[in-house]
C-alpha atoms as a PDB file:
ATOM      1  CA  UNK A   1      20.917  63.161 -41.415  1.00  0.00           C
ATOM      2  CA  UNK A   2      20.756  59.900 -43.722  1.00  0.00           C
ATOM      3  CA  UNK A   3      18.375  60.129 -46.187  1.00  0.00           C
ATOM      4  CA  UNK A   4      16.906  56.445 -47.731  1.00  0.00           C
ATOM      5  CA  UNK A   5      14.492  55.328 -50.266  1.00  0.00           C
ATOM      6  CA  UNK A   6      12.536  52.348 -49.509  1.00  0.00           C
ATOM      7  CA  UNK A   7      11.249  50.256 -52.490  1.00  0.00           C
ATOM      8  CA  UNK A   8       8.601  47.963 -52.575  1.00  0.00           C
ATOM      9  CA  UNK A   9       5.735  46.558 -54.776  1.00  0.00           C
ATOM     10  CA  UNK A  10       2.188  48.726 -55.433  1.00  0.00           C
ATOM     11  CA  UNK A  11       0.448  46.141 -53.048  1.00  0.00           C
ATOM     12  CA  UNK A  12       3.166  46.836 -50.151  1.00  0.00           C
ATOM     13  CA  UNK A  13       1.311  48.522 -46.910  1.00  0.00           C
ATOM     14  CA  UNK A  14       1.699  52.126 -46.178  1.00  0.00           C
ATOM     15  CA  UNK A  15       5.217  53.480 -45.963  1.00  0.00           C
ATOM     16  CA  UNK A  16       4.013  55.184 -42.736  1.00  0.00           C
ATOM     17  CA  UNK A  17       5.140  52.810 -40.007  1.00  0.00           C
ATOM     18  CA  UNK A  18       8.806  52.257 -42.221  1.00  0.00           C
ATOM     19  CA  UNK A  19       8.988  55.880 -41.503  1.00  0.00           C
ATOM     20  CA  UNK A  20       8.687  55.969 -37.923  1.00  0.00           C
ATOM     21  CA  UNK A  21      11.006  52.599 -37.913  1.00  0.00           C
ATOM     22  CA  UNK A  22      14.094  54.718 -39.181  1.00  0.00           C
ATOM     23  CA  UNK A  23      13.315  57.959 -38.054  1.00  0.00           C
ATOM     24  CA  UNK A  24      13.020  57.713 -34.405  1.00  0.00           C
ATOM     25  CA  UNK A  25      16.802  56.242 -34.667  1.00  0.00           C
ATOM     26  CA  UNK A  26      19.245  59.075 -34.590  1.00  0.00           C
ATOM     27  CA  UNK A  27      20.782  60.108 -38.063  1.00  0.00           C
ATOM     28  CA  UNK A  28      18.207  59.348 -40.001  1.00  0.00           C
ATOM     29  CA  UNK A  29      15.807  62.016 -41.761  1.00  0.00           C
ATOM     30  CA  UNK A  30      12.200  61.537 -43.221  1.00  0.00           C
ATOM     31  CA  UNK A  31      12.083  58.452 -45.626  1.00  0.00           C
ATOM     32  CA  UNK A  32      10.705  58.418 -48.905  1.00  0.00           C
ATOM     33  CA  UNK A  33       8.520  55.013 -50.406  1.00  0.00           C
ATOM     34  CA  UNK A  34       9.327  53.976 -53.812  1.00  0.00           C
ATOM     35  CA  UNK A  35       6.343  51.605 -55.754  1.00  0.00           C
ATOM     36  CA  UNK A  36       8.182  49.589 -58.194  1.00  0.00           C
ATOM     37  CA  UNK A  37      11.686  50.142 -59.991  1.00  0.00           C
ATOM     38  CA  UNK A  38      10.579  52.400 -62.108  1.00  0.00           C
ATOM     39  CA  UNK A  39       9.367  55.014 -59.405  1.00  0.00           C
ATOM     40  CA  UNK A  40      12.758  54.408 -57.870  1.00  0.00           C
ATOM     41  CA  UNK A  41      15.039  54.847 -60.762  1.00  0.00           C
ATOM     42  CA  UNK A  42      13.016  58.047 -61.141  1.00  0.00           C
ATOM     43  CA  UNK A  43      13.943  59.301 -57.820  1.00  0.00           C
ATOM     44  CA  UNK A  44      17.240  58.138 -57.490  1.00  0.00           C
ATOM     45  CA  UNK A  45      18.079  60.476 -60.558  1.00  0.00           C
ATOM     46  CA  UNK A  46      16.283  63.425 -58.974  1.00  0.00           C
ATOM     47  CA  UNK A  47      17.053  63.585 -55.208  1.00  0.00           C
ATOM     48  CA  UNK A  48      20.525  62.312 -53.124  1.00  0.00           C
ATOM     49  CA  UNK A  49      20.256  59.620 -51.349  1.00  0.00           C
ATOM     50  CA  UNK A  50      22.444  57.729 -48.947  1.00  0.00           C
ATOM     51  CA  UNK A  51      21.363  54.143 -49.195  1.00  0.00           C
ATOM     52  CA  UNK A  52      18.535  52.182 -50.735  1.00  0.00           C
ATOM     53  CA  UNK A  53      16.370  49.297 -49.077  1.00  0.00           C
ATOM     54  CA  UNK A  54      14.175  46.690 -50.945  1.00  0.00           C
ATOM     55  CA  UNK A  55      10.976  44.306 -49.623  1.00  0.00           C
ATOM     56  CA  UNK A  56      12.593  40.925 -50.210  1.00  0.00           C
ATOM     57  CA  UNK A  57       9.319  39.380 -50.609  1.00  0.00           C
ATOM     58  CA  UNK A  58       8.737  42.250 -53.687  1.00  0.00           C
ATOM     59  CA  UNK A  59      11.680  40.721 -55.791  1.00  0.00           C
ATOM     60  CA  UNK A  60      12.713  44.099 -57.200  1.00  0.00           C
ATOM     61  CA  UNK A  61      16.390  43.881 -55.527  1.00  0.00           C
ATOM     62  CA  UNK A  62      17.992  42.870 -59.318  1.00  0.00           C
ATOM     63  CA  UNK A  63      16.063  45.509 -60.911  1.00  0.00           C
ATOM     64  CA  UNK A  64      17.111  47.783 -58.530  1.00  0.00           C
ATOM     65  CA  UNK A  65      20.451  47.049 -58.789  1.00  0.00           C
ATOM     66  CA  UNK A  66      20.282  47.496 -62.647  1.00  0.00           C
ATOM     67  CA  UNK A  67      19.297  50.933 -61.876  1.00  0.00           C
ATOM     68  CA  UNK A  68      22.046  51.927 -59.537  1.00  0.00           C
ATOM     69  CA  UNK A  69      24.708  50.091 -61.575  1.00  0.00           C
ATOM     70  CA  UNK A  70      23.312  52.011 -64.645  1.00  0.00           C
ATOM     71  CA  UNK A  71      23.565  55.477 -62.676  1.00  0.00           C
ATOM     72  CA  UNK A  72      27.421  54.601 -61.180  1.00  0.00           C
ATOM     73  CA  UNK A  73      26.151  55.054 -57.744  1.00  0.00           C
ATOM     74  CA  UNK A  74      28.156  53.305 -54.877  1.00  0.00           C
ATOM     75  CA  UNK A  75      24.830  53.250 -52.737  1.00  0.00           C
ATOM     76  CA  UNK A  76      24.333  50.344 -50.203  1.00  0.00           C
ATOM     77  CA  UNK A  77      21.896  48.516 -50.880  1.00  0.00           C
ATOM     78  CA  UNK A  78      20.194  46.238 -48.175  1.00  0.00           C
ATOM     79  CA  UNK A  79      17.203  44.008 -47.757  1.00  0.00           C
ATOM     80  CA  UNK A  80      14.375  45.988 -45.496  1.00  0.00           C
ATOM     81  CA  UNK A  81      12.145  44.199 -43.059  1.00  0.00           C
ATOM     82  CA  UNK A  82       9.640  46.257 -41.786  1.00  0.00           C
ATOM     83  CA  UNK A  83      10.049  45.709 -38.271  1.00  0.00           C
ATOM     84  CA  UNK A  84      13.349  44.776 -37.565  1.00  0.00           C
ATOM     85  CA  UNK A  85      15.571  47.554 -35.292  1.00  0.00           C
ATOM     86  CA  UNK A  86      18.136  45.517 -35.158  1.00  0.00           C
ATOM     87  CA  UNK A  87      18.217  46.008 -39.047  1.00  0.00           C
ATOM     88  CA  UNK A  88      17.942  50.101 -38.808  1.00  0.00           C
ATOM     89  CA  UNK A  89      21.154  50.300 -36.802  1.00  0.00           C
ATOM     90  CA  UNK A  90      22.847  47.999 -38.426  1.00  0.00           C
ATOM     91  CA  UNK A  91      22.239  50.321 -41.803  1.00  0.00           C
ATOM     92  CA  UNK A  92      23.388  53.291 -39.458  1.00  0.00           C
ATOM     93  CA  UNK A  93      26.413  51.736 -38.170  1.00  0.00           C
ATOM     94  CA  UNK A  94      27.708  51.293 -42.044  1.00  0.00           C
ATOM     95  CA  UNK A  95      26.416  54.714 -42.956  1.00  0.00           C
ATOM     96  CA  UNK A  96      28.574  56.036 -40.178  1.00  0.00           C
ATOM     97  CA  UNK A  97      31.360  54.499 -41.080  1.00  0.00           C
ATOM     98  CA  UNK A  98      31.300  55.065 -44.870  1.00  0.00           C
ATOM     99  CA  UNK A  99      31.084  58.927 -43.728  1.00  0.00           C
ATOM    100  CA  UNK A 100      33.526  58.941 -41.281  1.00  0.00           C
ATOM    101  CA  UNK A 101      35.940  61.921 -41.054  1.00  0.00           C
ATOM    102  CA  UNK A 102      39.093  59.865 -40.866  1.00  0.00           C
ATOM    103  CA  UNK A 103      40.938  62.505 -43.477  1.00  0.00           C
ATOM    104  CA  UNK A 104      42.517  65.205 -44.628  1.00  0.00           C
ATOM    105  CA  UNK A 105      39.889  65.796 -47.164  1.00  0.00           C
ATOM    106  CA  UNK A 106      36.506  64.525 -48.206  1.00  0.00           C
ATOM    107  CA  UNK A 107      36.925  60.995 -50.081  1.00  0.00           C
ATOM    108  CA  UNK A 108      34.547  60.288 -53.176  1.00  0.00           C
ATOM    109  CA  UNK A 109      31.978  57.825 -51.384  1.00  0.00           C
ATOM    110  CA  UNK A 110      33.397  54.714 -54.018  1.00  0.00           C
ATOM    111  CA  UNK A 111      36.538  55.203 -53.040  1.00  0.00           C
ATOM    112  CA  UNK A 112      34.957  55.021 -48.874  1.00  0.00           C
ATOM    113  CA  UNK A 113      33.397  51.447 -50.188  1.00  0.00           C
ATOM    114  CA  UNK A 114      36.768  50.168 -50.968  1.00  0.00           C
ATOM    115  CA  UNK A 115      38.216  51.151 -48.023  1.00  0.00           C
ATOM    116  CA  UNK A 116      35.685  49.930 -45.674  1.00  0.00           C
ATOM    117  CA  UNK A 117      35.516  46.478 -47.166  1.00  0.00           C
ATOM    118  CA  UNK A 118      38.879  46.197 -47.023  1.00  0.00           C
ATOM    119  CA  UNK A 119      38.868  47.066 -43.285  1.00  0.00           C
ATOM    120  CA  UNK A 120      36.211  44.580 -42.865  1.00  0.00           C
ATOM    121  CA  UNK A 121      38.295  41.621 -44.335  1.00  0.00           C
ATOM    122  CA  UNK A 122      41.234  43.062 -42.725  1.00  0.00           C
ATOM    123  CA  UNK A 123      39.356  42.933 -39.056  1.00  0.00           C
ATOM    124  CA  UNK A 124      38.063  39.529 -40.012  1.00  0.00           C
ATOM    125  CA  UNK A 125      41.463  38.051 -40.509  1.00  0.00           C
ATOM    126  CA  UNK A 126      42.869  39.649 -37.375  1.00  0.00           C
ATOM    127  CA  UNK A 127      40.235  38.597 -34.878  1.00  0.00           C
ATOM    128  CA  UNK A 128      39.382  42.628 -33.946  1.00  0.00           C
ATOM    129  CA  UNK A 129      35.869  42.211 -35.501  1.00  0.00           C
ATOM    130  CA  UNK A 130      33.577  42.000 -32.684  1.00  0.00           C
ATOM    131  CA  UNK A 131      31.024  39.707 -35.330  1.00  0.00           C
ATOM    132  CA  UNK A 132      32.286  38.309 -37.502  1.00  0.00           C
ATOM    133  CA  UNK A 133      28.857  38.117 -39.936  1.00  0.00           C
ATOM    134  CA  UNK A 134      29.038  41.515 -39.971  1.00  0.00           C
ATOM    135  CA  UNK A 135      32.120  41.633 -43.132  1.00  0.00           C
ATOM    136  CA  UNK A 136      29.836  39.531 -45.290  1.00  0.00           C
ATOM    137  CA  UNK A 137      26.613  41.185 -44.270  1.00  0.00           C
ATOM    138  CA  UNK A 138      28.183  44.929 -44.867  1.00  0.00           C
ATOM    139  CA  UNK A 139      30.119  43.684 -48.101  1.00  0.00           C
ATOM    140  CA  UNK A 140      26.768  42.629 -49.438  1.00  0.00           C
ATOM    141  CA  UNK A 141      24.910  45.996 -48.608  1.00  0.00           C
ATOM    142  CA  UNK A 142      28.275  47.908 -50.078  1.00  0.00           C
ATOM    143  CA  UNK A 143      27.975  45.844 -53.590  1.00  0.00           C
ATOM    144  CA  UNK A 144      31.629  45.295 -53.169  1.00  0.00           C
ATOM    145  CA  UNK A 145      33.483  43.402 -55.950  1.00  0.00           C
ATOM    146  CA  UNK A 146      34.659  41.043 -53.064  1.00  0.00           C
ATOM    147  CA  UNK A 147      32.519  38.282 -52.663  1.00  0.00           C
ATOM    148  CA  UNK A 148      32.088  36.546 -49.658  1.00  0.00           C
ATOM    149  CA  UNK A 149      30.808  33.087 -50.442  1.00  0.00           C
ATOM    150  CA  UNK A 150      32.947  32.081 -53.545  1.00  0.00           C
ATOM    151  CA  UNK A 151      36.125  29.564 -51.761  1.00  0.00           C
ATOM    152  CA  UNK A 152      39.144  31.462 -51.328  1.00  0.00           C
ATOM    153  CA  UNK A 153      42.835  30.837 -50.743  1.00  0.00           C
ATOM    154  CA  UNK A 154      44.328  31.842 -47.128  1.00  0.00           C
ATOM    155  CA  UNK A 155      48.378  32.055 -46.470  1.00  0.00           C
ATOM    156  CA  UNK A 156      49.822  32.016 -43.370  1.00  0.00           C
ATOM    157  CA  UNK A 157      52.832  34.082 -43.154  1.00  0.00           C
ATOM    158  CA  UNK A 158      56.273  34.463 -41.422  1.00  0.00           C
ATOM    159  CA  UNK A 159      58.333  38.324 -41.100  1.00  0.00           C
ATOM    160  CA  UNK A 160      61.666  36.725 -39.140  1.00  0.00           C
ATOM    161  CA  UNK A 161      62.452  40.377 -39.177  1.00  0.00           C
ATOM    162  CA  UNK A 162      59.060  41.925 -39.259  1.00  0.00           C
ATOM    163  CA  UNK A 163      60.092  43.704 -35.363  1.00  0.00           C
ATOM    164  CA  UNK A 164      62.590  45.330 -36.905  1.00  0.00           C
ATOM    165  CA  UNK A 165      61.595  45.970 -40.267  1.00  0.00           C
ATOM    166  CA  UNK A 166      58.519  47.778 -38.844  1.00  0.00           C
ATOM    167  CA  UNK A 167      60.781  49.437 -36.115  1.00  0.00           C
ATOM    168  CA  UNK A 168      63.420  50.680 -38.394  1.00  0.00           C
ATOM    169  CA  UNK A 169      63.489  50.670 -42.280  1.00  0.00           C
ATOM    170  CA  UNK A 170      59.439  51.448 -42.383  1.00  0.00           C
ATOM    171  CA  UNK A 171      58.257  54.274 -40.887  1.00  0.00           C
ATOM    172  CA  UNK A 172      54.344  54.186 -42.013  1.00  0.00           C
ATOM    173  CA  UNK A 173      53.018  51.624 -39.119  1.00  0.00           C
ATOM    174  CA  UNK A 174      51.369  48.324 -40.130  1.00  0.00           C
ATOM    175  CA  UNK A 175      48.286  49.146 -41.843  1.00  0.00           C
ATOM    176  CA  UNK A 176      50.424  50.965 -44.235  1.00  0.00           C
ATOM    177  CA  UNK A 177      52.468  48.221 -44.931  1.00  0.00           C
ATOM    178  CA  UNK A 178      49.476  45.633 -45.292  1.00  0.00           C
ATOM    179  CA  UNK A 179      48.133  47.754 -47.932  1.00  0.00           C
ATOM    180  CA  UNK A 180      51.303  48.329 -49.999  1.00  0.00           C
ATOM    181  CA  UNK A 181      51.420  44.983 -49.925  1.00  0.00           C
ATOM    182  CA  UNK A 182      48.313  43.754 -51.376  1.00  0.00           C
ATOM    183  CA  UNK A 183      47.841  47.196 -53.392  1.00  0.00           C
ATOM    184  CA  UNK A 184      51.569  47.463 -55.193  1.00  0.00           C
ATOM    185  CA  UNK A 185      52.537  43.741 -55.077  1.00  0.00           C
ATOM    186  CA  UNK A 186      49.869  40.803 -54.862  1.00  0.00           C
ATOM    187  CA  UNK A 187      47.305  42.393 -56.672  1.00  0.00           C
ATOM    188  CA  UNK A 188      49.893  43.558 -59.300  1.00  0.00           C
ATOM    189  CA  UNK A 189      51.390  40.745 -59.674  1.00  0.00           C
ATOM    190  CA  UNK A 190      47.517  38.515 -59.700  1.00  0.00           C
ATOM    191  CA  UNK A 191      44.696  40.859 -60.244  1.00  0.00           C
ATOM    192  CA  UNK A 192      42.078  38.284 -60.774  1.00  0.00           C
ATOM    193  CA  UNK A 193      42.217  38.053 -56.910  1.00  0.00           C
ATOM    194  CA  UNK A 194      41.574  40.768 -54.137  1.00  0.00           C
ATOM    195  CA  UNK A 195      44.154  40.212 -51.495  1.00  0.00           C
ATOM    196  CA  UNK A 196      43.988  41.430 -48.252  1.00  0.00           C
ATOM    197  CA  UNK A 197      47.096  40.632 -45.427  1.00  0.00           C
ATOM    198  CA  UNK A 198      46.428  41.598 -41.837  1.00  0.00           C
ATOM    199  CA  UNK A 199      49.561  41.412 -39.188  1.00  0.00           C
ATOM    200  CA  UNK A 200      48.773  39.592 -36.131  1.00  0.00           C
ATOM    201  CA  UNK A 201      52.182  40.788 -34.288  1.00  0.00           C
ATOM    202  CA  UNK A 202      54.954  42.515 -36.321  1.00  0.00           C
ATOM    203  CA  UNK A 203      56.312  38.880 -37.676  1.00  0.00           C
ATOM    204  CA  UNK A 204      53.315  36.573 -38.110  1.00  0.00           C
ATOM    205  CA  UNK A 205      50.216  37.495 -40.919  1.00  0.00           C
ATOM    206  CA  UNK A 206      47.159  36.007 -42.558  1.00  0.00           C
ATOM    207  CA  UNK A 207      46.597  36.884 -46.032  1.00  0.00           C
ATOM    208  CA  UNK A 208      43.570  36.165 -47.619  1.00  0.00           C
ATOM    209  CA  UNK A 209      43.148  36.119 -51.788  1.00  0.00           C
ATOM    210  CA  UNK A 210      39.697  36.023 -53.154  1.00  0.00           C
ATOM    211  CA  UNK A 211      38.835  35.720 -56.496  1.00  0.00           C
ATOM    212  CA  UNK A 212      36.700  38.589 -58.329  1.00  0.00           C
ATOM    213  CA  UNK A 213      35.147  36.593 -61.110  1.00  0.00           C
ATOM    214  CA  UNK A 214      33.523  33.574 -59.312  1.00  0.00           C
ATOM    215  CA  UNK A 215      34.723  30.848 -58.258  1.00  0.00           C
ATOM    216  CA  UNK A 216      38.000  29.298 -60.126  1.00  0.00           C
ATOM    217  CA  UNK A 217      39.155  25.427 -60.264  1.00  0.00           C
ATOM    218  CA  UNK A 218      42.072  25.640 -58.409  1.00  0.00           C
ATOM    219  CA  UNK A 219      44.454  28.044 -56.949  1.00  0.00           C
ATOM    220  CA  UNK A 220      47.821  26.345 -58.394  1.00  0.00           C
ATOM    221  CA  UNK A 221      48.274  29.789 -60.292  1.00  0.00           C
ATOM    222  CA  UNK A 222      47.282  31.864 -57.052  1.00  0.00           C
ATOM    223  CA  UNK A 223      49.990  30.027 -55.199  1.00  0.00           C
ATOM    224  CA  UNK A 224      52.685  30.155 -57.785  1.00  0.00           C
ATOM    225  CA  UNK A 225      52.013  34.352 -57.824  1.00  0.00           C
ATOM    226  CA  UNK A 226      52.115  34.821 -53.886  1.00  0.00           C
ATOM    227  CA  UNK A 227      55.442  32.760 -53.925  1.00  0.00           C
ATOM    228  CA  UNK A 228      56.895  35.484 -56.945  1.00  0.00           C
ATOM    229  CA  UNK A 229      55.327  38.228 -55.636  1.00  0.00           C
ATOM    230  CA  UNK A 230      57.323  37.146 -52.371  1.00  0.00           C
ATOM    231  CA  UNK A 231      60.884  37.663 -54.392  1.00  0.00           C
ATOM    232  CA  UNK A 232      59.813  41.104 -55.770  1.00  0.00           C
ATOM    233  CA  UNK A 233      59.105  42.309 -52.169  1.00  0.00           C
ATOM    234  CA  UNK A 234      62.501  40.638 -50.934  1.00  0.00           C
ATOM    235  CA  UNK A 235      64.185  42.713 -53.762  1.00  0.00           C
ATOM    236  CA  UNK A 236      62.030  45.974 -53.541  1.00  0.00           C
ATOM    237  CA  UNK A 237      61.450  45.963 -49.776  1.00  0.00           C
ATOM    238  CA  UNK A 238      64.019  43.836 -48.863  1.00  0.00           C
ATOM    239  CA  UNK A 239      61.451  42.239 -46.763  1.00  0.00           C
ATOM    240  CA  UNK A 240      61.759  38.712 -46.058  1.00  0.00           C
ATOM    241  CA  UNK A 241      58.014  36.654 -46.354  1.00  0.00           C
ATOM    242  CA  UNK A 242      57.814  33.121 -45.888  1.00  0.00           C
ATOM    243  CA  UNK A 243      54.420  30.966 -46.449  1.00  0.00           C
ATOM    244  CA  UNK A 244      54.226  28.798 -43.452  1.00  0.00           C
ATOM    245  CA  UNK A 245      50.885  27.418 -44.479  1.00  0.00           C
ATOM    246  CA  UNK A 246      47.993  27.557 -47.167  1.00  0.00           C
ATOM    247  CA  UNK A 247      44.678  26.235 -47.491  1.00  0.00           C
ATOM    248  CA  UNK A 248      41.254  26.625 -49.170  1.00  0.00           C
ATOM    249  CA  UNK A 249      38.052  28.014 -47.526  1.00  0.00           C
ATOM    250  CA  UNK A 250      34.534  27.833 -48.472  1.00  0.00           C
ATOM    251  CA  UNK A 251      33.936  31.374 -48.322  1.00  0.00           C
ATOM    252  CA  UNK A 252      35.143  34.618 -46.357  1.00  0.00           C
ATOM    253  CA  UNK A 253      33.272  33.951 -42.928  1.00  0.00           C
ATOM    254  CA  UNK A 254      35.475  30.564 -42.601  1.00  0.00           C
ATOM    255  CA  UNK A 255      38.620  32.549 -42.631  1.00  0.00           C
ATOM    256  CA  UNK A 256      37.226  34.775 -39.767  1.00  0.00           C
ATOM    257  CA  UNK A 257      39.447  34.530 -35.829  1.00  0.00           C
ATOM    258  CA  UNK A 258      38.004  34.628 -32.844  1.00  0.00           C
ATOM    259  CA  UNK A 259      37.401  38.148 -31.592  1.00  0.00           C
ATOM    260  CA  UNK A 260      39.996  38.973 -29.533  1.00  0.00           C
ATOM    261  CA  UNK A 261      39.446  39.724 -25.670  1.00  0.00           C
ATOM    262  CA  UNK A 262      40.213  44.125 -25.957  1.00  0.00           C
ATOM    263  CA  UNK A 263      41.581  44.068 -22.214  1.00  0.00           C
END
């Protein structure tokens, strides 16, 4: 059962009907009401709690924030309305996925963030996310480090011998190979962008590079590191990568494909 704290301001109506909002969804236990930041920094350090909602209208979400970032805790955070159902399961559809079972042994729930935003940008870029809002709506709620409105660079890339190179020489299936990638050889070689590469068939990929400290003038330097990285995978790999096309987005949901058809 997910436990939440709700926060709001001392004139905010009775937590009462918030309660009934989340728990007659399934997964989530009785809900406790926070007045002010204070009350909930005081909780947060007594009880466990697996995510944390704020009254917009309240304008306590910063000093919330402050309070989590000050504890270390990889809580989502999200923006409550007090009627919206829509909203509840949303907030249970991340919970559930950020406590998914998916391995060997239990992951520390930061290291769960990481890999769910990643999946997120990874499912944007290859058209399998069923809405696409939902990468920038969950990154928000999971405080990642990835941004989703600050412009960002996306490559188009060529494997010639991707079939076989995935067939043969790699035996770890895609999703291991996107993220030894980005892990062990963009983001080495520029870590002042998060890059995430997602395979559309074994020789065509997008890659997407986003920058972690705000937006930056231009990507000249961005460009000159994919195209370097490139020759350390050709020599490491002995993977061939070309860049059949670049350009700059607005922001993450611009880079998003179609969903694709699952039939």
């Amino acid at each position: 059962m997910y436990k939440l704290l709700l926060v709001g301001d001392s004139a905010s109506e009775s937590q009462d009907p918030l309660s009934s909002l989340f728990t007659r969804e399934e997964n989530f236990g009785p809900v406790l009401f926070a007045r002010g930041a204070d009350e909930a920094a005081a909780l947060l350090s007594a009880q466990r709690f697996d995510a944390v909602g704020v009254l917009p209208a309240a304008g306590l979400k910063s000093a919330v924030e402050a309070c989590l970032r000050a504890a270390s805790s990889p809580l989502p955070l999200f923006a409550w309305d007090r009627s919206d159902i829509a909203q509840v399961r949303d907030v249970r559809h991340l919970l559930n996925r950020l406590h998914a079972d998916y391995y060997d042994q239990p992951l520390p729930q930061s290291e769960m963030v990481g890999i769910v935003a990643g999946d997120l940008v990874r499912n944007l870029l290859n058209g399998s996310l069923k809405d696409p809002q939902t990468a920038p709506r969950w990154l928000r709620m999971l405080r990642s480090p990835i941004d989703p409105d600050v412009p960002c660079r996306l490559y188009d890339l060529s494997m010639p011998q991707g079939e076989q190179y995935l067939g043969g020489r790699w035996h770890y299936g895609e999703n291991r190979l996107e993220s030894a990638l980005c892990r062990s050889f963009f983001h080495q070689g520029d870590p002042a962008c998060a890059y995430h590469l997602a395979f559309l068939d074994h020789t065509t990929a997008r890659m997407l590079a986003i920058p972690l400290c705000g937006p930056v003038d231009s990507f000249d330097h961005t460009d000159k590191s994919v195209l370097h990285v490139i020759e350390d995978v050709k020599t490491y790999l002995d993977l061939d990568i070309l860049v059949t096309g670049a350009r700059t987005l607005p922001n993450l949901i611009s880079a998003a494909l179609p969903a694709r058809d699952p039939h």
